[in-house]
Protein backbone atom coordinates (compact mmCIF):
# COMPACT_ATOMS: atom_id res chain seq x y z
CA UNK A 1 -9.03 10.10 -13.50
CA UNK A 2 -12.25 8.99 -11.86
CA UNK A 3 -11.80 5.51 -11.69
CA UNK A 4 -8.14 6.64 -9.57
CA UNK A 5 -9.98 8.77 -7.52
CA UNK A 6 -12.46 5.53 -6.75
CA UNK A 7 -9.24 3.89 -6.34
CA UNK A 8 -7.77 5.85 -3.37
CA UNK A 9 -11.13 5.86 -1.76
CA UNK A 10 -11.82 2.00 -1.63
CA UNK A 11 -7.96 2.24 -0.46
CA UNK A 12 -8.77 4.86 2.59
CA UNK A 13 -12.24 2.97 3.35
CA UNK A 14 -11.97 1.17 6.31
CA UNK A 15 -8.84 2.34 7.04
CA UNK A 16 -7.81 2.28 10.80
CA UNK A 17 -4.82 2.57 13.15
CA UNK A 18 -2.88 -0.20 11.37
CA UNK A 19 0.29 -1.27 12.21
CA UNK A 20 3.29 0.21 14.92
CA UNK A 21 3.24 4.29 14.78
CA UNK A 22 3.90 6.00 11.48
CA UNK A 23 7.46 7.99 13.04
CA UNK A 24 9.04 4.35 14.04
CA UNK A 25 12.57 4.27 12.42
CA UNK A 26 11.48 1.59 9.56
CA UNK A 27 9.90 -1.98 9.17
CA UNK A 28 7.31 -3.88 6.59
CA UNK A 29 5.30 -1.82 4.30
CA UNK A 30 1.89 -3.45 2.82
CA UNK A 31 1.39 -2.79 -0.71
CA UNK A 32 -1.41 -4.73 -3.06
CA UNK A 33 -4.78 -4.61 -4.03
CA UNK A 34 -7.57 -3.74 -2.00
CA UNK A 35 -8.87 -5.29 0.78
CA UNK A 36 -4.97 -7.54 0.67
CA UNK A 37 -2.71 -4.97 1.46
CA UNK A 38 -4.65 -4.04 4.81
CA UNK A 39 -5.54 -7.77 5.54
CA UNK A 40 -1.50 -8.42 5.56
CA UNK A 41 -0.65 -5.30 7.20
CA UNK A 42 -3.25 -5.66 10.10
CA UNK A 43 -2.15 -9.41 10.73
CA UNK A 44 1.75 -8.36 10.06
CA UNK A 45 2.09 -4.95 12.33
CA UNK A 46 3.06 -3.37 9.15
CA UNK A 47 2.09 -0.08 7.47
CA UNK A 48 0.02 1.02 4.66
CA UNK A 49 -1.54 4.05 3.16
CA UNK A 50 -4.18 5.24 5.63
CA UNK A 51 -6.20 7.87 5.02
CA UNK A 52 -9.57 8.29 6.79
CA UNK A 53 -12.67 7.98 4.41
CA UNK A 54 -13.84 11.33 5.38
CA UNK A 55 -10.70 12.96 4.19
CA UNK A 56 -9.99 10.79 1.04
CA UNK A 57 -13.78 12.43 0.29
CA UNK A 58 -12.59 15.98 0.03
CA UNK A 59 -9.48 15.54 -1.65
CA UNK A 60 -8.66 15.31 -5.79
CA UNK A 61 -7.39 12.57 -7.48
CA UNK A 62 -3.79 14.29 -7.88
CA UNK A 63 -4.14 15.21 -3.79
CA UNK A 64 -4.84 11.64 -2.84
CA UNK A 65 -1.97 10.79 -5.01
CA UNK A 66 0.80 13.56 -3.41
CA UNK A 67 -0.52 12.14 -0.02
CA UNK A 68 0.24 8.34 -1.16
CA UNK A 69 3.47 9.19 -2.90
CA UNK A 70 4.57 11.22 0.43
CA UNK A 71 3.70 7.91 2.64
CA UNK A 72 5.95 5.80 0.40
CA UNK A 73 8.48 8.28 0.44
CA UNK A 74 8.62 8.47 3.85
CA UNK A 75 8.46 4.96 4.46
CA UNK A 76 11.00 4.51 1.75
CA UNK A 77 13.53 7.34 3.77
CA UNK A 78 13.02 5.17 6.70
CA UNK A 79 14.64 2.60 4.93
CA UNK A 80 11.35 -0.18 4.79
CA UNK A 81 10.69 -3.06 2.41
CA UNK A 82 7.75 -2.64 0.61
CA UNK A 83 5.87 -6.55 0.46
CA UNK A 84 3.75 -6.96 -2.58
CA UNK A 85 1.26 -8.76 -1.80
CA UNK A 86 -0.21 -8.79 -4.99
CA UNK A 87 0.93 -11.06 -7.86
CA UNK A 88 2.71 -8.88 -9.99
CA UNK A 89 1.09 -10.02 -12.99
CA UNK A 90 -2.28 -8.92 -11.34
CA UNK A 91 -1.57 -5.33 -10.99
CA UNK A 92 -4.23 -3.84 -13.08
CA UNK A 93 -3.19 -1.03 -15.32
CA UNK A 94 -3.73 2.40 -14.31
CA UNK A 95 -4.55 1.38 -11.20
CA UNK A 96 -3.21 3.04 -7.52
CA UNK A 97 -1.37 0.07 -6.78
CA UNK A 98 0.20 0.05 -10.26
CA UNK A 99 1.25 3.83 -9.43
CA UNK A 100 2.87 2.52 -6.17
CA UNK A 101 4.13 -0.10 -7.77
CA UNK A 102 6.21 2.12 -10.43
CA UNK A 103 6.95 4.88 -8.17
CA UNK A 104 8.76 2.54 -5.58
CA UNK A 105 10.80 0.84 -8.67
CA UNK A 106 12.05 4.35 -9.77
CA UNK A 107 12.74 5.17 -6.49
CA UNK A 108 14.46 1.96 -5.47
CA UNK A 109 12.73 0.93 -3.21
CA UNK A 110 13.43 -2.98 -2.09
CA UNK A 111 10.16 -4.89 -3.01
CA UNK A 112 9.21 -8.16 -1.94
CA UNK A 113 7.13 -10.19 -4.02
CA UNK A 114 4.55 -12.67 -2.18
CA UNK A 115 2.44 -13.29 -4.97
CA UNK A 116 -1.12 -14.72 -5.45
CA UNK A 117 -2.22 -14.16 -1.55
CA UNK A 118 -4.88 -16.89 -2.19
CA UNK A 119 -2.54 -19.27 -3.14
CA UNK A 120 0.57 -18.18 -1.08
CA UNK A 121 1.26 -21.04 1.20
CA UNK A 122 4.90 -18.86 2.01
CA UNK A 123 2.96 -15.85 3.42
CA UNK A 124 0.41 -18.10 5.18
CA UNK A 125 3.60 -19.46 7.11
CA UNK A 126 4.37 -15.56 7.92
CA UNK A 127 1.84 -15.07 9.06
């Protein structure tokens, strides 16, 4: 449970006013590893978890969770697409993105695979 905790921390570190404003009707959610996901989603307009570091401190590993699952919920309700930009065969196990990653399956969510970001010529033409 630690090493999640660790894992939604190095997610909210850093973490800014990415992307268009969180009520807009829907659009590109960033989901990967961290520092990709925000990298994409800053250069993209998209959205991704943000939580400020100060915050993510105070809360449990099962509270930064519920506030994660809520965001990609909500994003999910406004009808996004979730890009991976992660290669799926990179998702480490029990890791936050490998939550997200199973949650927005179950949920049916419509994810887009990039793949290897250092080797993705595709989302180098996106962006």
């Amino acid at each position: 449970m630690r090493a999640l905790k660790r894992g939604f921390v190095a997610m909210a570190q850093l973490q800014s006013d990415i992307g268009s404003s969180p009520n807009q009707k829907s659009g590109i959610s960033v989901i990967g590893h961290f520092p990709d996901y925000r990298l994409v989603a800053s250069k993209i307009g998209g959205f991704c978890f943000d939580l400020p570091l100060c915050e993510a401190l105070t809360l449990s590993a099962d509270e930064l969770w519920h506030r994660n699952r809520q965001f990609l919920q909500d994003r999910q309700n406004r009808h996004d697409v979730f890009l991976l930009v992660t290669n799926q065969k990179e998702i480490r196990e029990g890791s936050c993105l490998a939550r997200e990653f199973d949650f927005l399956k179950n949920i049916g969510a419509c994810i887009l695979p990039v793949g290897d970001l250092s080797h993705s010529r595709a989302l180098d033409a996106l962006l």
